[in-house]
N, C-alpha and C. Protein backbone atom coordinates (compact mmCIF):
# COMPACT_ATOMS: atom_id res chain seq x y z
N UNK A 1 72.22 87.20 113.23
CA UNK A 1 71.15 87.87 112.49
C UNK A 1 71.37 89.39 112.39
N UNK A 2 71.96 89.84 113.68
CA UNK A 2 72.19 91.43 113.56
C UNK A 2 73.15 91.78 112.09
N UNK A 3 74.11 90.92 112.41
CA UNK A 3 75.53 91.29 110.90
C UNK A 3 74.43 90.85 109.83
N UNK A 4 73.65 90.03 109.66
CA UNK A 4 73.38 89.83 108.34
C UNK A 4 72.44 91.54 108.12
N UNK A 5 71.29 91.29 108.71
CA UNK A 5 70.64 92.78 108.47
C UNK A 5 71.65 94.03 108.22
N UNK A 6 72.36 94.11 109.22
CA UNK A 6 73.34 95.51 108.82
C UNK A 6 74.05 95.47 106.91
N UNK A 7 74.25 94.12 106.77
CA UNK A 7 74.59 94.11 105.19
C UNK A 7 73.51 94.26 104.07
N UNK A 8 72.14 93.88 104.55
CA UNK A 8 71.61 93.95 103.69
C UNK A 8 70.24 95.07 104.22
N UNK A 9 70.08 95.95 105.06
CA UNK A 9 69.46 97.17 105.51
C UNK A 9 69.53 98.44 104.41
N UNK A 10 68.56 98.81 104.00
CA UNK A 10 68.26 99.82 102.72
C UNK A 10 68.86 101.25 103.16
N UNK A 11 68.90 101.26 104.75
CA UNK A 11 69.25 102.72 105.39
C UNK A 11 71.21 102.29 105.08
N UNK A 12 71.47 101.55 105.25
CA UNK A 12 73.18 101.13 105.42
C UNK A 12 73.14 101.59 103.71
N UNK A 13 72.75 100.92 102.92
CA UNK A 13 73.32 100.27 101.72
C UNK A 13 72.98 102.10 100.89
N UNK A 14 71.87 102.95 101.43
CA UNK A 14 71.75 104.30 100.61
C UNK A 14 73.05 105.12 101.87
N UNK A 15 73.19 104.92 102.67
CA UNK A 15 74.36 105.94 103.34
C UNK A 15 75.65 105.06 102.28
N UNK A 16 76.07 104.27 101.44
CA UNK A 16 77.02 103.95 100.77
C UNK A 16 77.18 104.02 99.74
N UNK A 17 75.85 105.10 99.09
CA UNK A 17 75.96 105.75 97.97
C UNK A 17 76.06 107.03 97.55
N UNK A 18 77.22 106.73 96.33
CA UNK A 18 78.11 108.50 96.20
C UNK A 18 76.31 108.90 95.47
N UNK A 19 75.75 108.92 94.92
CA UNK A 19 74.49 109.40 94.13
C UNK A 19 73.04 110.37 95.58
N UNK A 20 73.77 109.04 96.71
CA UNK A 20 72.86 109.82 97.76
C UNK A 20 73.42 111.11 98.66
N UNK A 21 72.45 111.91 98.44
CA UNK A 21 72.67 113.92 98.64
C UNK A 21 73.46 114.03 99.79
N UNK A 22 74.37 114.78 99.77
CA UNK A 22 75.36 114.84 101.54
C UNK A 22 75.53 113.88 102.01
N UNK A 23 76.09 112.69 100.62
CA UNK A 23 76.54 111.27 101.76
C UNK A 23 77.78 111.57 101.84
N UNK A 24 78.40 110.74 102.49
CA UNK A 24 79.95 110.76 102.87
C UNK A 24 80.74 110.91 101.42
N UNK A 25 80.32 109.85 101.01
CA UNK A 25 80.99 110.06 99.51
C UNK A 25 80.37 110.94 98.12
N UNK A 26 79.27 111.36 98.53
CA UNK A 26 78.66 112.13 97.50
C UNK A 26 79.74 114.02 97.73
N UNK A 27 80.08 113.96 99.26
CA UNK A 27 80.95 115.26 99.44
C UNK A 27 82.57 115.19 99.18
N UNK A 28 82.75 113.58 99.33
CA UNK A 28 84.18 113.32 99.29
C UNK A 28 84.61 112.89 98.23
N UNK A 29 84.09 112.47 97.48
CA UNK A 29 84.53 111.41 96.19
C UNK A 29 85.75 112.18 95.12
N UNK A 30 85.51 113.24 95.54
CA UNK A 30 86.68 114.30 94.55
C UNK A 30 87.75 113.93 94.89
N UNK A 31 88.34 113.88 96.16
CA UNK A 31 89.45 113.94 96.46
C UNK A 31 90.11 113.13 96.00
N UNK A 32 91.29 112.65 95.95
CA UNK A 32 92.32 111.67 95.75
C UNK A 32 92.21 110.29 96.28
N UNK A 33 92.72 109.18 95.78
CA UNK A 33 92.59 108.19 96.18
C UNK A 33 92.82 107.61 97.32
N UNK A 34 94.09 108.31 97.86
CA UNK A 34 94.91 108.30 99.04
C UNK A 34 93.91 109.44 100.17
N UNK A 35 93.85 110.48 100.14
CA UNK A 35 93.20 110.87 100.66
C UNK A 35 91.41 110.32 101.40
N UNK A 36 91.04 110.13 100.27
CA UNK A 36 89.41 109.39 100.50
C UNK A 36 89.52 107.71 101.18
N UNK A 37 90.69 107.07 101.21
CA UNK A 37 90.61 106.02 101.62
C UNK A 37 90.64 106.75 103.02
N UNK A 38 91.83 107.35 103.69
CA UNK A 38 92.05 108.10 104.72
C UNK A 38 90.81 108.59 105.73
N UNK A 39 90.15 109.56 104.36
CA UNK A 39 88.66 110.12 105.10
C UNK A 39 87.40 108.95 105.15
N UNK A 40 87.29 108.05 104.63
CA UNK A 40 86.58 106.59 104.92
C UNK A 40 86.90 106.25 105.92
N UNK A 41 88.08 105.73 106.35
CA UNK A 41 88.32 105.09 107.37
C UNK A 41 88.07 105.95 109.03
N UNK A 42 89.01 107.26 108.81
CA UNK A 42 88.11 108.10 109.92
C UNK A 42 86.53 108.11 110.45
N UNK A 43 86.05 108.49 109.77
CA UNK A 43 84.50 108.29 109.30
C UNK A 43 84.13 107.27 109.93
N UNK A 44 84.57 106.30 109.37
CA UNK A 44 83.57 105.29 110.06
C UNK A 44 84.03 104.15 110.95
N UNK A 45 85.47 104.15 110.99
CA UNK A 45 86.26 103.62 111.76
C UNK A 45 87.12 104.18 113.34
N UNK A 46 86.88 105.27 113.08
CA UNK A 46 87.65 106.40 113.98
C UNK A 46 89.27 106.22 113.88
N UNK A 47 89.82 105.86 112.76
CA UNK A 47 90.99 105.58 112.96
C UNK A 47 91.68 105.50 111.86
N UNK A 48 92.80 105.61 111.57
CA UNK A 48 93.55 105.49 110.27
C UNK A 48 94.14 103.92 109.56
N UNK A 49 93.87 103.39 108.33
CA UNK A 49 94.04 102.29 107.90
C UNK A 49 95.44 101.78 107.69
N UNK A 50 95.66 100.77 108.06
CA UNK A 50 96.97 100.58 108.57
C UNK A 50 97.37 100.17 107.30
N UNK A 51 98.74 99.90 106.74
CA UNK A 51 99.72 99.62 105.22
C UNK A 51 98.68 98.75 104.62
N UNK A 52 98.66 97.79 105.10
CA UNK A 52 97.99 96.56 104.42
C UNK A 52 96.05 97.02 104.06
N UNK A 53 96.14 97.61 105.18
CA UNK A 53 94.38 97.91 104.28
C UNK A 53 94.50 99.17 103.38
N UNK A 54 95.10 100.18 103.29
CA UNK A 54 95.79 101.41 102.58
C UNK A 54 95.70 100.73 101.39
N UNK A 55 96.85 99.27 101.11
CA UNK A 55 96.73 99.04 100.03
C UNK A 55 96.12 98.25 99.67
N UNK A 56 95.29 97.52 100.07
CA UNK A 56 94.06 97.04 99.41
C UNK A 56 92.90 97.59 98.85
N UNK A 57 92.93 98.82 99.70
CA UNK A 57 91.52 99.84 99.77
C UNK A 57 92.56 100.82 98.29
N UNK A 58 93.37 101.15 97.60
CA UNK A 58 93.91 101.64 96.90
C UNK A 58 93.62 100.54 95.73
N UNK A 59 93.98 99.32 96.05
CA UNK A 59 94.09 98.60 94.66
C UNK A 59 92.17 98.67 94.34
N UNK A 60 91.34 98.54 95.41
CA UNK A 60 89.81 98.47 94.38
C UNK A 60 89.40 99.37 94.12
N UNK A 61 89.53 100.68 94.71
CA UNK A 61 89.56 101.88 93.96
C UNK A 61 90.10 102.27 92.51
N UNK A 62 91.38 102.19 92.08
CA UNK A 62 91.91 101.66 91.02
C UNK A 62 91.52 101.15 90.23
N UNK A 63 90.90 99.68 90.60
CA UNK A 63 90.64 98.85 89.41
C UNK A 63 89.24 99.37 88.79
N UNK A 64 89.98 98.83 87.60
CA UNK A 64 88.69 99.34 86.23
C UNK A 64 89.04 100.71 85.93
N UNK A 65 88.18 101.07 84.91
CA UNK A 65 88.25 102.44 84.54
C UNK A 65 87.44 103.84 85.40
N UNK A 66 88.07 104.87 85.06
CA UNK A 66 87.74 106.00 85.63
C UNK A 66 86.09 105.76 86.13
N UNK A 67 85.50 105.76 85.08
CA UNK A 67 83.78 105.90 85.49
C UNK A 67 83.28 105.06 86.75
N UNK A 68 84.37 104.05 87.06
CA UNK A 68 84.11 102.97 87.77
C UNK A 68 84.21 103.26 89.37
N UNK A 69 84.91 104.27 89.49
CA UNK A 69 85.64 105.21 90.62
C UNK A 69 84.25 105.14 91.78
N UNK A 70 83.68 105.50 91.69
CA UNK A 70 82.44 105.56 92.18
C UNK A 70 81.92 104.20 92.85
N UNK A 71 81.60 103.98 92.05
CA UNK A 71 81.15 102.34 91.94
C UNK A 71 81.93 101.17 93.23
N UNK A 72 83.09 101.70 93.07
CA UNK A 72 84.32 100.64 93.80
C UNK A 72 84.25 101.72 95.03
N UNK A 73 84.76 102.73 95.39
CA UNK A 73 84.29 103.73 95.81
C UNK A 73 82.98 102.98 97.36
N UNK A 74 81.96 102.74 96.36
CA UNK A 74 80.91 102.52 97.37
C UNK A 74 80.82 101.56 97.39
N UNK A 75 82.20 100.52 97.06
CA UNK A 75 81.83 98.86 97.71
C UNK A 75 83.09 98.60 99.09
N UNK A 76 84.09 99.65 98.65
CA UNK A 76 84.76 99.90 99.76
C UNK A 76 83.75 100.56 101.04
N UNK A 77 83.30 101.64 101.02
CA UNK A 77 82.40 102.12 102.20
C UNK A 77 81.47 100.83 102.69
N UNK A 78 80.63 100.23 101.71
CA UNK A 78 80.03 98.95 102.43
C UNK A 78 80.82 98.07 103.45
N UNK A 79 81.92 97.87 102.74
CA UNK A 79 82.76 96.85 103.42
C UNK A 79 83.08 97.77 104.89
N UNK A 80 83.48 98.60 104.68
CA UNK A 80 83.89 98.88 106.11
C UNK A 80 83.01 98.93 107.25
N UNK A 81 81.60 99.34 106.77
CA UNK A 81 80.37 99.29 107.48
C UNK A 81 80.21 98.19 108.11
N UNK A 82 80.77 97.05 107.19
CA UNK A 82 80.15 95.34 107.74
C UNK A 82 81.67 94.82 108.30
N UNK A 83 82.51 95.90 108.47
CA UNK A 83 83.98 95.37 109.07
C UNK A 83 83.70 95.14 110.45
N UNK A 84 84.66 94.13 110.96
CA UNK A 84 84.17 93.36 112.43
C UNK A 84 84.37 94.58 113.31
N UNK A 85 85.04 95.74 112.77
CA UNK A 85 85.65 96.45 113.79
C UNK A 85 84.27 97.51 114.25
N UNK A 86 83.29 97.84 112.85
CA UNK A 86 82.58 98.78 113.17
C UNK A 86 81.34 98.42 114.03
N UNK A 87 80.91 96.64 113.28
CA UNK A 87 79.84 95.81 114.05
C UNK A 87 80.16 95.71 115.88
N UNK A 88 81.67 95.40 116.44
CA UNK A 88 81.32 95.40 117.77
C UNK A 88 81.62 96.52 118.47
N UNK A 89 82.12 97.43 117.38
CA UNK A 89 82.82 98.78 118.38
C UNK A 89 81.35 99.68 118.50
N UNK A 90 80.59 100.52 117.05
CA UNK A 90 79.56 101.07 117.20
C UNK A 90 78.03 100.39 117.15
């Protein structure tokens, strides 16, 4: 019950939006693709994303068009929030 709430909690789901004021991604979203995956994963992982999530977290960023950046952007930050690593570590 705890993992389900953390996915669907209104306080989680507005800290994973670039639109909300001094969020993580509302300060970071400029940067580069490579870079912002980097500063995500610090953030909220304490740690750097190893090849295989680098390039996964690169390919949904990517996909779609520019405007979309955002969008994918803050479905990556969700995911990491509800990653097993952040649920038993913090």
């Amino acid at each position: 019950p705890q993992a389900l709430d953390l996915m669907n909690d209104t306080f989680v789901l507005s800290r994973a939006r670039a639109a909300t004021a001094n969020s993580l991604l509302a300060r970071n979203l400029s940067q580069p693709d490579d870079q912002l995956i980097v500063t995500l994963w610090l953030n909220v992982l304490s740690r750097r994303p190893t090849e295989a999530e680098r390039s996964a977290a690169l390919q949904q960023l990517r996909n779609g068009s520019g405007a979309q950046r955002a969008r994918n952007a803050e479905n990556l930050l969700w995911a990491l929030y509800n990653k097993i690593d952040f649920l038993f570590n913090y």
